[in-house]
C-alpha atoms as a PDB file:
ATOM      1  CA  UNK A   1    -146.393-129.458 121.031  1.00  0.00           C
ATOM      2  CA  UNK A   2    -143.196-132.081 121.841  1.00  0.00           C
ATOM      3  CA  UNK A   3    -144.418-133.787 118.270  1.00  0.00           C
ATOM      4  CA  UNK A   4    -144.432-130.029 116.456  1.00  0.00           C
ATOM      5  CA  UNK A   5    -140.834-129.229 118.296  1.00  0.00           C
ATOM      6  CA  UNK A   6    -139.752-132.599 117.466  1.00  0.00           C
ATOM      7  CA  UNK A   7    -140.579-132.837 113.634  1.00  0.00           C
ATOM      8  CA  UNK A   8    -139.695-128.740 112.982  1.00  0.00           C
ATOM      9  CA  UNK A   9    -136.417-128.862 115.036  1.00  0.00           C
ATOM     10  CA  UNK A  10    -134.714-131.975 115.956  1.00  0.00           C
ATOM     11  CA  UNK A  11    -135.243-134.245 113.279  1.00  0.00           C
ATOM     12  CA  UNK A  12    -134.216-131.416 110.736  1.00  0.00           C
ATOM     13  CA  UNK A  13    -130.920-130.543 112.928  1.00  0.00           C
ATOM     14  CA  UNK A  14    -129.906-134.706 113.330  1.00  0.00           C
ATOM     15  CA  UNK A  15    -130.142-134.720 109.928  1.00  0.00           C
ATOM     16  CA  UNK A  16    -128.408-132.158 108.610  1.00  0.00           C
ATOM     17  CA  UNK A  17    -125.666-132.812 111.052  1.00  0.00           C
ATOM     18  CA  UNK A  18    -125.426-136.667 108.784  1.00  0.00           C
ATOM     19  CA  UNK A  19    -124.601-134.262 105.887  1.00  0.00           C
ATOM     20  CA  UNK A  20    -127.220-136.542 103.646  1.00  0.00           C
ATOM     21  CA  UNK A  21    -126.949-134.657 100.482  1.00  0.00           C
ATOM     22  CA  UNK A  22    -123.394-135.226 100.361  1.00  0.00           C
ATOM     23  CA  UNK A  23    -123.744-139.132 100.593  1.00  0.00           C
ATOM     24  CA  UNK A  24    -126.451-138.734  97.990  1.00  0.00           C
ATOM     25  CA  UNK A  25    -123.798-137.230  95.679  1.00  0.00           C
ATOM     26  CA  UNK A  26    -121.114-139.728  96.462  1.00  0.00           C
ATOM     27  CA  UNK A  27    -123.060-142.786  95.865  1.00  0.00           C
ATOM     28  CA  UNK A  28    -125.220-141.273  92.935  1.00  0.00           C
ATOM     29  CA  UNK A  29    -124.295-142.036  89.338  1.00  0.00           C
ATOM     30  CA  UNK A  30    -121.820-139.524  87.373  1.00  0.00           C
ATOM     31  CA  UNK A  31    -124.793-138.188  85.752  1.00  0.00           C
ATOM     32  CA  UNK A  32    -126.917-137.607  88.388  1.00  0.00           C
ATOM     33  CA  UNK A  33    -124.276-136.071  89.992  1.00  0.00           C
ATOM     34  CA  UNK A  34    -123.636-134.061  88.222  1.00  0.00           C
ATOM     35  CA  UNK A  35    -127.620-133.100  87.852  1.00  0.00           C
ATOM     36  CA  UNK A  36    -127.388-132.919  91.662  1.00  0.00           C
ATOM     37  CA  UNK A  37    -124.555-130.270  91.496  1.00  0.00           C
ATOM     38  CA  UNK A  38    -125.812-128.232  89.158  1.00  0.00           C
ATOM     39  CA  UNK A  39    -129.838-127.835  91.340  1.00  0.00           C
ATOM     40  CA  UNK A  40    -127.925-127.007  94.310  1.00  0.00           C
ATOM     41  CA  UNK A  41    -126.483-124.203  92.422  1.00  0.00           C
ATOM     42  CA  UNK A  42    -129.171-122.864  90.706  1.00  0.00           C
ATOM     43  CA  UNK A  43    -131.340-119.975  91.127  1.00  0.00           C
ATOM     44  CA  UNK A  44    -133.752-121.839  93.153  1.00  0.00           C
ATOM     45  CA  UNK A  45    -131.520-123.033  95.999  1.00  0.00           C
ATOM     46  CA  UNK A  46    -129.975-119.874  96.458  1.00  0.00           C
ATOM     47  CA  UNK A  47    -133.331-118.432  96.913  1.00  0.00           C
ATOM     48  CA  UNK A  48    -134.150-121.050  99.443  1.00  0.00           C
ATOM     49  CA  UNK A  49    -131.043-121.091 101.049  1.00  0.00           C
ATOM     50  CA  UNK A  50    -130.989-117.424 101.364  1.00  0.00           C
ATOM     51  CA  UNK A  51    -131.234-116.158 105.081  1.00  0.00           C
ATOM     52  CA  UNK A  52    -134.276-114.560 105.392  1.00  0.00           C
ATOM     53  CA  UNK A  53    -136.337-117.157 103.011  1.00  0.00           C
ATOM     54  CA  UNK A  54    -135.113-120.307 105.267  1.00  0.00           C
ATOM     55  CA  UNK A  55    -135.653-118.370 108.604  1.00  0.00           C
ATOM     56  CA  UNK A  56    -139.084-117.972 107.312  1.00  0.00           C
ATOM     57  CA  UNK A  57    -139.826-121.484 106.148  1.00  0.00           C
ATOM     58  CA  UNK A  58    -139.177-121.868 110.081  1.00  0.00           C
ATOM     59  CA  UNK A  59    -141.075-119.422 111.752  1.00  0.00           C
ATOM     60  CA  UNK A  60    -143.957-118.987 109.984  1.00  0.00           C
ATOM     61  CA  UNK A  61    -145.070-122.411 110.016  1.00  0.00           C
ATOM     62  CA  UNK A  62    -146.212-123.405 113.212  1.00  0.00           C
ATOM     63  CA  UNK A  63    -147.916-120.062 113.356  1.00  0.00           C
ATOM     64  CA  UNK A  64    -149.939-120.733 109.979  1.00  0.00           C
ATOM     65  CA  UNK A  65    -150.414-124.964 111.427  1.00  0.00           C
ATOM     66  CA  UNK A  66    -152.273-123.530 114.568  1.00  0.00           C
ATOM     67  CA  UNK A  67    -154.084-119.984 114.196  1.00  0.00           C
ATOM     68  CA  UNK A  68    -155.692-121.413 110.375  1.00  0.00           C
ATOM     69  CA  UNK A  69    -158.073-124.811 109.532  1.00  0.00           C
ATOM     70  CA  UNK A  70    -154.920-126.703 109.142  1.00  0.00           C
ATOM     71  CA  UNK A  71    -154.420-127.611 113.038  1.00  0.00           C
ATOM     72  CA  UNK A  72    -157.962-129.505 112.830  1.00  0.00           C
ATOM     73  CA  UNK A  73    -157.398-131.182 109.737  1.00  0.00           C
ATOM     74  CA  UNK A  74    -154.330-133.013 111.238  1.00  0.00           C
ATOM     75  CA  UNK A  75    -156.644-134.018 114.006  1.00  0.00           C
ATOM     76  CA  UNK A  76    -158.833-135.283 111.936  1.00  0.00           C
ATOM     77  CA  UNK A  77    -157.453-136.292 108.401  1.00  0.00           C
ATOM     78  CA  UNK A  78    -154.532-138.843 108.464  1.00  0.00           C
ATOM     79  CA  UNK A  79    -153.183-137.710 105.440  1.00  0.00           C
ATOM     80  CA  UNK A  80    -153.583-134.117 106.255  1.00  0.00           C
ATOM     81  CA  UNK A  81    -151.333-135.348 109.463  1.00  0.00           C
ATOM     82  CA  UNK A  82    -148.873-136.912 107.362  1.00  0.00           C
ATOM     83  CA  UNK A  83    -148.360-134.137 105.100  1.00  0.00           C
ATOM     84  CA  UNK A  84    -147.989-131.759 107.966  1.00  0.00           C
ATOM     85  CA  UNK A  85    -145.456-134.277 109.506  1.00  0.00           C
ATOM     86  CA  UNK A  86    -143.129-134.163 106.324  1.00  0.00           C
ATOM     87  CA  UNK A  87    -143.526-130.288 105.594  1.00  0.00           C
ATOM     88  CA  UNK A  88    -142.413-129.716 109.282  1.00  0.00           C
ATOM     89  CA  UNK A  89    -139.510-132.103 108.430  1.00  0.00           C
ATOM     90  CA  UNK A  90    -138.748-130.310 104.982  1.00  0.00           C
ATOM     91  CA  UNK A  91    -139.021-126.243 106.502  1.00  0.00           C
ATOM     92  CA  UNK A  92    -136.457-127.890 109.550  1.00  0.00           C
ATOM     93  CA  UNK A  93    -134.039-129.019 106.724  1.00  0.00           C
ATOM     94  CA  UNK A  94    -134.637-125.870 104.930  1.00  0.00           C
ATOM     95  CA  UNK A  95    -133.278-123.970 107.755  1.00  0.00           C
ATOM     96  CA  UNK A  96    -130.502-126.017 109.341  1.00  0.00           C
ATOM     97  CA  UNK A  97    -129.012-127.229 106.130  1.00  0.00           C
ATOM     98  CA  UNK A  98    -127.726-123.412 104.591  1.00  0.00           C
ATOM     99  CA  UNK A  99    -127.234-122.709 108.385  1.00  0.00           C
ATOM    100  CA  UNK A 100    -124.687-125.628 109.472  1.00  0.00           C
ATOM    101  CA  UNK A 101    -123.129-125.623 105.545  1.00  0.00           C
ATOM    102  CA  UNK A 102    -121.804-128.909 106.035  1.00  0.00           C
ATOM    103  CA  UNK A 103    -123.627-130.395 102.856  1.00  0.00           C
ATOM    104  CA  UNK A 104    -122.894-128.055  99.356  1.00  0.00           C
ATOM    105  CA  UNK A 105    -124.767-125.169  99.619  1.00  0.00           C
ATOM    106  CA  UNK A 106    -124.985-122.273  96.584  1.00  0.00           C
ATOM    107  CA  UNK A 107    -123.285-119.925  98.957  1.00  0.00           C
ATOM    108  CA  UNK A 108    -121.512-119.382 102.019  1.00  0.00           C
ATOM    109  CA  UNK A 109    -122.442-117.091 104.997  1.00  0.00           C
ATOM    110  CA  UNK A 110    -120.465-116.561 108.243  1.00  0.00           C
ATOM    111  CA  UNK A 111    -121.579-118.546 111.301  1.00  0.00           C
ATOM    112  CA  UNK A 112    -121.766-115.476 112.977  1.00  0.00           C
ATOM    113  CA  UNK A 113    -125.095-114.979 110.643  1.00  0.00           C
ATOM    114  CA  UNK A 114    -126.433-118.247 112.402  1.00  0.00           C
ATOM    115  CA  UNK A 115    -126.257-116.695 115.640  1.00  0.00           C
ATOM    116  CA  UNK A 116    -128.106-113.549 115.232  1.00  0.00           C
ATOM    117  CA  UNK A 117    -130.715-115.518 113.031  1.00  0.00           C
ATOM    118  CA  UNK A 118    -131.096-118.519 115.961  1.00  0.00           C
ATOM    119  CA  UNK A 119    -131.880-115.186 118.131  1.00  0.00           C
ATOM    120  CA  UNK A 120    -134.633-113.742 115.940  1.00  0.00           C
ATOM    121  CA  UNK A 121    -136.099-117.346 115.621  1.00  0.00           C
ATOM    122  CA  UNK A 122    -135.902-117.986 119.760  1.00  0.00           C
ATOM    123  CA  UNK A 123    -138.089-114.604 119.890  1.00  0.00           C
ATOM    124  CA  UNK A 124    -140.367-115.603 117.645  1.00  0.00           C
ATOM    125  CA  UNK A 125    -140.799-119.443 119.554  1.00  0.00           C
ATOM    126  CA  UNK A 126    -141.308-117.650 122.847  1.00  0.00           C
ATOM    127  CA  UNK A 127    -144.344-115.235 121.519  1.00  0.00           C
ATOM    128  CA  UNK A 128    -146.036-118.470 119.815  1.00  0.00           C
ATOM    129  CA  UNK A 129    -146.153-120.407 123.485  1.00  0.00           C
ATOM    130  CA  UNK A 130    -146.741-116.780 125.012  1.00  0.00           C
ATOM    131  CA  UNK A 131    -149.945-116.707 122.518  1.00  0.00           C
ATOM    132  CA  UNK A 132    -151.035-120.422 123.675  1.00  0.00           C
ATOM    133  CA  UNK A 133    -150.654-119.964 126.808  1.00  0.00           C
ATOM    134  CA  UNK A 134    -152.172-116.860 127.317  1.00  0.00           C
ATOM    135  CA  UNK A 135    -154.160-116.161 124.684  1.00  0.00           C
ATOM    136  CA  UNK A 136    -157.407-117.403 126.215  1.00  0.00           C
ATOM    137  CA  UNK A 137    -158.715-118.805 122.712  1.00  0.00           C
ATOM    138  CA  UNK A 138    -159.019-122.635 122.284  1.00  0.00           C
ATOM    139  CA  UNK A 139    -157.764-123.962 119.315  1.00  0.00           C
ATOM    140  CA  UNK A 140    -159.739-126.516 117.340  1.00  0.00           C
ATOM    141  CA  UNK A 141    -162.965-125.929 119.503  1.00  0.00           C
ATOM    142  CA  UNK A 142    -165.375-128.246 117.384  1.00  0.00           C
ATOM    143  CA  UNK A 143    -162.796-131.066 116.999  1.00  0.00           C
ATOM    144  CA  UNK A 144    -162.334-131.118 121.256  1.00  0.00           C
ATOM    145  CA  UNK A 145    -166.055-130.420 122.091  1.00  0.00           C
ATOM    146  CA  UNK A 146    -166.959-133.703 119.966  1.00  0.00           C
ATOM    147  CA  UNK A 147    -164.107-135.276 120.903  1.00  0.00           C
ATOM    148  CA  UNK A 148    -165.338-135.326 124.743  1.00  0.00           C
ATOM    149  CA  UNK A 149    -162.930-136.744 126.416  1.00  0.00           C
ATOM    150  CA  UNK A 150    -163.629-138.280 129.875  1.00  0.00           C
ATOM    151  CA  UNK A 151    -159.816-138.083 130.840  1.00  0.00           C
ATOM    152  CA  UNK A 152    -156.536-135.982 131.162  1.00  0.00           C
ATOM    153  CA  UNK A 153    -157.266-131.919 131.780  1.00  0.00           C
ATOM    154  CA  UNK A 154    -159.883-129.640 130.193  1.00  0.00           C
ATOM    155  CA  UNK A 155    -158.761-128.271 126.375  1.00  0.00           C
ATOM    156  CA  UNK A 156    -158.368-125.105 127.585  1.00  0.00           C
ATOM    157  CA  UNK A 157    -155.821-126.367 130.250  1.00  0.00           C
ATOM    158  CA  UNK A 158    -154.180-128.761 127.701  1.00  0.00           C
ATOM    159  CA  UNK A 159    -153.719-126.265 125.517  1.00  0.00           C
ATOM    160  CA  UNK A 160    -152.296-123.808 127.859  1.00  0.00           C
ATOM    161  CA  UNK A 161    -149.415-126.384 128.844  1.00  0.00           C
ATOM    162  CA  UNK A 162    -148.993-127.264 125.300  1.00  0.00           C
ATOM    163  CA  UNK A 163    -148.011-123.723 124.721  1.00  0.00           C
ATOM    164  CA  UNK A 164    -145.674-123.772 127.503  1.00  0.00           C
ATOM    165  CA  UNK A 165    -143.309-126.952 126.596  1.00  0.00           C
ATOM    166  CA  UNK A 166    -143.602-125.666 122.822  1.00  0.00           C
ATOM    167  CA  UNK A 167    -141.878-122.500 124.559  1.00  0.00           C
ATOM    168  CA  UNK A 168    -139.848-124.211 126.690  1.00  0.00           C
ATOM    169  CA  UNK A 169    -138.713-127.125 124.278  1.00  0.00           C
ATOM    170  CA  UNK A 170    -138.057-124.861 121.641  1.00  0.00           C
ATOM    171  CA  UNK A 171    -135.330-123.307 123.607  1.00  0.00           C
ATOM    172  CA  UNK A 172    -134.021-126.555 124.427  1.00  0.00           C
ATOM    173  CA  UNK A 173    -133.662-127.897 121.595  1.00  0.00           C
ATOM    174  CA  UNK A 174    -132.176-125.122 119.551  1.00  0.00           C
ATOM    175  CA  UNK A 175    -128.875-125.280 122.586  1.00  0.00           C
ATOM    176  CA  UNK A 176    -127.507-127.786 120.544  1.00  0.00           C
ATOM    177  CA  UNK A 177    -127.750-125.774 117.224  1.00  0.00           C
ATOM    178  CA  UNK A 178    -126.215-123.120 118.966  1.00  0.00           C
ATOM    179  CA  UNK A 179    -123.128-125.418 120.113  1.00  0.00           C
ATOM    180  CA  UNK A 180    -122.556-126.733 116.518  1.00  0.00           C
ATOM    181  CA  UNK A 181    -122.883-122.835 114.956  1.00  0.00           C
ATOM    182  CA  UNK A 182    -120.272-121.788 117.708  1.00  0.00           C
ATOM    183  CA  UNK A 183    -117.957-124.828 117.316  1.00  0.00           C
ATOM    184  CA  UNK A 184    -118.245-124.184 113.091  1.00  0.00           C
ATOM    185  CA  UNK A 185    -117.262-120.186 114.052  1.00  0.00           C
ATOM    186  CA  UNK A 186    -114.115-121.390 116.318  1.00  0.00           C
ATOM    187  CA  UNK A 187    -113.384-124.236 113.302  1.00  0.00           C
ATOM    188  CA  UNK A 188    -113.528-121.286 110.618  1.00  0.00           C
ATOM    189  CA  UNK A 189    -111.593-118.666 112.750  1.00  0.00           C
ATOM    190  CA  UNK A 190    -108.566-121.498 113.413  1.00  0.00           C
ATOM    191  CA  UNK A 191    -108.954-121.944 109.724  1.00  0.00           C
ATOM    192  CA  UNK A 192    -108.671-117.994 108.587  1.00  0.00           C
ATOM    193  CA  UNK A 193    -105.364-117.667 111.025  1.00  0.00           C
ATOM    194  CA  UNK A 194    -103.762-120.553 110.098  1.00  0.00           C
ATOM    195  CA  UNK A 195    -104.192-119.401 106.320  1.00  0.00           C
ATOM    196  CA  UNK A 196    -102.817-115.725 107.401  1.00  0.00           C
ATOM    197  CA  UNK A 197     -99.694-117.507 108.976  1.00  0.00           C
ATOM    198  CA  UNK A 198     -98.936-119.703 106.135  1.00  0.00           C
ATOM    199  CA  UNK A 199     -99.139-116.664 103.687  1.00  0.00           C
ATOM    200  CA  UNK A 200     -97.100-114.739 105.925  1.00  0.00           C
ATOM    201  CA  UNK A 201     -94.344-117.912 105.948  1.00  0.00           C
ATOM    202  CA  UNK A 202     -94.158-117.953 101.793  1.00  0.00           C
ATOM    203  CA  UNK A 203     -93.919-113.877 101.714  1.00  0.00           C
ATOM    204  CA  UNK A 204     -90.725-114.669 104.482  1.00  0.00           C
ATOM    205  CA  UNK A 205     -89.467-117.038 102.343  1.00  0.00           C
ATOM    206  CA  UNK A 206     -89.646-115.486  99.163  1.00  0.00           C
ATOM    207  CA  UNK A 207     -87.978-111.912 100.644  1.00  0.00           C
ATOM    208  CA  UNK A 208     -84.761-114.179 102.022  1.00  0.00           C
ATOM    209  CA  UNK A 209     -84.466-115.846  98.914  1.00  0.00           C
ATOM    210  CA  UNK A 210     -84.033-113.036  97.309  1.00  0.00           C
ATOM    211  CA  UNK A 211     -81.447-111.348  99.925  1.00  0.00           C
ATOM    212  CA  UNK A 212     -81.407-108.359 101.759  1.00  0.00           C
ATOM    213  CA  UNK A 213     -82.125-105.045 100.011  1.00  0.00           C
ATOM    214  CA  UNK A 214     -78.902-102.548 100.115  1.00  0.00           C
ATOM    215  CA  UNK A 215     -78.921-100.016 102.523  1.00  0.00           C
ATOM    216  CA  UNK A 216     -78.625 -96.311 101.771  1.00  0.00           C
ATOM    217  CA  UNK A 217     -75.087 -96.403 103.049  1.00  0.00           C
ATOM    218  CA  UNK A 218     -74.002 -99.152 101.007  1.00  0.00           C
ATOM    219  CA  UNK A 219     -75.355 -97.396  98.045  1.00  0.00           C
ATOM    220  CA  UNK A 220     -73.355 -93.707  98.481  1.00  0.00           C
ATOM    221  CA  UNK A 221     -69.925 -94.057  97.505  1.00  0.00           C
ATOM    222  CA  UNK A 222     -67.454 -93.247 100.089  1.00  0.00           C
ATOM    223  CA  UNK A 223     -65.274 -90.087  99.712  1.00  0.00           C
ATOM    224  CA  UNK A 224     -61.861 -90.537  98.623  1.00  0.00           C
ATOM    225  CA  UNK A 225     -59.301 -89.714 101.089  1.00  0.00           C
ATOM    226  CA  UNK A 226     -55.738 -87.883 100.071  1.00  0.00           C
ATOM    227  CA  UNK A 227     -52.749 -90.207  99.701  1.00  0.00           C
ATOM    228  CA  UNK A 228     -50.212 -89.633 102.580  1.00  0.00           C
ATOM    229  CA  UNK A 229     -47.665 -89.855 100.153  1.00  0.00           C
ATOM    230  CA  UNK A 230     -48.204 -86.666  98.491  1.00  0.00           C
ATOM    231  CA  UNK A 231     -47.629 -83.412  99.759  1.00  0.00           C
ATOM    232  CA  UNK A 232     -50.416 -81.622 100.929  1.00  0.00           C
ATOM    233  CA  UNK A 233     -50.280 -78.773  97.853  1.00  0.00           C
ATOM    234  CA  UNK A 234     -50.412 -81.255  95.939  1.00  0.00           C
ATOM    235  CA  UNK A 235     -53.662 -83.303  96.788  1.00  0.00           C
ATOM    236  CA  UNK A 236     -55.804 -79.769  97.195  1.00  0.00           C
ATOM    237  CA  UNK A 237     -58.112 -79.188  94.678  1.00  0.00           C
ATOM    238  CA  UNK A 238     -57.514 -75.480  94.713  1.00  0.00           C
ATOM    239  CA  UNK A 239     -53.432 -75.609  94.620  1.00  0.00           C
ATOM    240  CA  UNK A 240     -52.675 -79.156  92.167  1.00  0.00           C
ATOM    241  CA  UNK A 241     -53.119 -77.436  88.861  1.00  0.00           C
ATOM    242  CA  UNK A 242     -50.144 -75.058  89.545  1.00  0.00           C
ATOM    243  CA  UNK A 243     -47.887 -77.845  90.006  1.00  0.00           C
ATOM    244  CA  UNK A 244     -49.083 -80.611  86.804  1.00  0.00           C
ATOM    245  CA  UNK A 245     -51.212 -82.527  89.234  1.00  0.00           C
ATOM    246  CA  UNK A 246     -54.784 -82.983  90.070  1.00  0.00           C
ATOM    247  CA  UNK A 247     -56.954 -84.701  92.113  1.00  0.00           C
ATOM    248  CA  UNK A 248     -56.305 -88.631  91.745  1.00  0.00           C
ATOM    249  CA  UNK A 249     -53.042 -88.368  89.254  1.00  0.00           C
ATOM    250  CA  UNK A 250     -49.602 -89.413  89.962  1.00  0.00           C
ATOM    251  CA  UNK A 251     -46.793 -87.848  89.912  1.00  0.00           C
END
């Protein structure tokens, strides 16, 4: 159980974390660069990467390595237990690489996703230790009852604690995935706002440089006002005409 947690969790999240693929790029050749590039944005990597297909490659593993043949044929096969070993290691990757998204991935999801996907996948943990440790079937029966070991606790008992640190581990070790998804969320949020404020600065700018737009005021021409100089008869409208004048002329 600490090996399964170890191989399907830890190692995949350490690495990932080392961002590998982008030291693979920097160092490669031009050429395989830009071979490199071009997989991790083709059709296939998008389909792994996707959310669902990389929260499977998690899950469903350790469900199909213990409840099928393939639990005894690590016990028993070394290159069975080898295999199993780096497909752990690869379905870890799989999962924490489009998660994290510090390596190139073929698209980019909020960390918020993360979150609510690390839920589902904590669930799912806690039913497969609930299902060791309960379940009341032993697994690998022929491989333990030839094995007969003189030492340690029955199978049955082994198996039951087994099921209870892969439970308990699990949870453990996915605190630290949790803290890098919530630090990438507060990184990406800092990000967003300081992009909003800078955009907000330029639009500022640009408005001043331009100068203030004239009020309504400024636009209606004032009315023009009699001149003191004139007689009164004279400046009306309705009384200038009988004496040669109108509005504005001089006398």
């Amino acid at each position: 159980a600490v090996q399964a947690v170890l191989l399907l969790m830890v190692v995949p999240l350490l690495l990932a974390l080392g961002a590998p693929v982008s030291l693979l790029v920097q160092a490669a050749p031009v050429r395989l660069q830009v071979a490199l590039e071009g997989a991790l944005s083709g059709r296939f990597s998008r389909v792994l990467m996707f959310p669902l297909v990389s929260t499977v490659l998690l899950i469903v593993p350790p469900w199909l390595f213990y409840f099928t043949s393939w639990y005894a044929r690590s016990l028993t096969d070394p290159a069975w237990n080898t295999a199993f070993h780096l497909a752990f290691v690869a379905a870890g990757l799989a999962y924490f690489w489009p998660r994290l998204q510090i390596d190139p991935v073929p698209r980019h999801y909020h960390p918020l996703l993360g979150v609510v996907i690390t839920v589902a996948e904590v669930i799912f943990d806690a039913a497969l230790g609930c299902v060791l440790v309960f379940g009341g079937h032993l697994l690998a029966a022929h491989y333990w009852h030839t094995l007969n070991r003189p030492w340690g606790w029955a199978p049955a008992q082994d198996q039951k604690w087994g099921g209870a640190v892969l439970w308990g581990l699990g949870d453990i070790a996915g605190v630290p995935f949790m803290a890098a998804l919530i630090a990438r969320v507060l990184k990406e949020e800092r990000a967003r706002t300081k992009a909003v404020d800078e955009q907000l600065d330029r639009e500022e700018l640009a408005a001043a440089s331009i100068g203030p737009a004239p009020r309504e005021e400024d636009r209606t021409p004032s009315p023009q006002l009699p001149d003191p100089a004139r007689p009164w008869w004279e400046t009306d409208p309705r009384l200038a005409h009988r004496y040669g004048h109108g509005p504005g002329q001089d006398t």
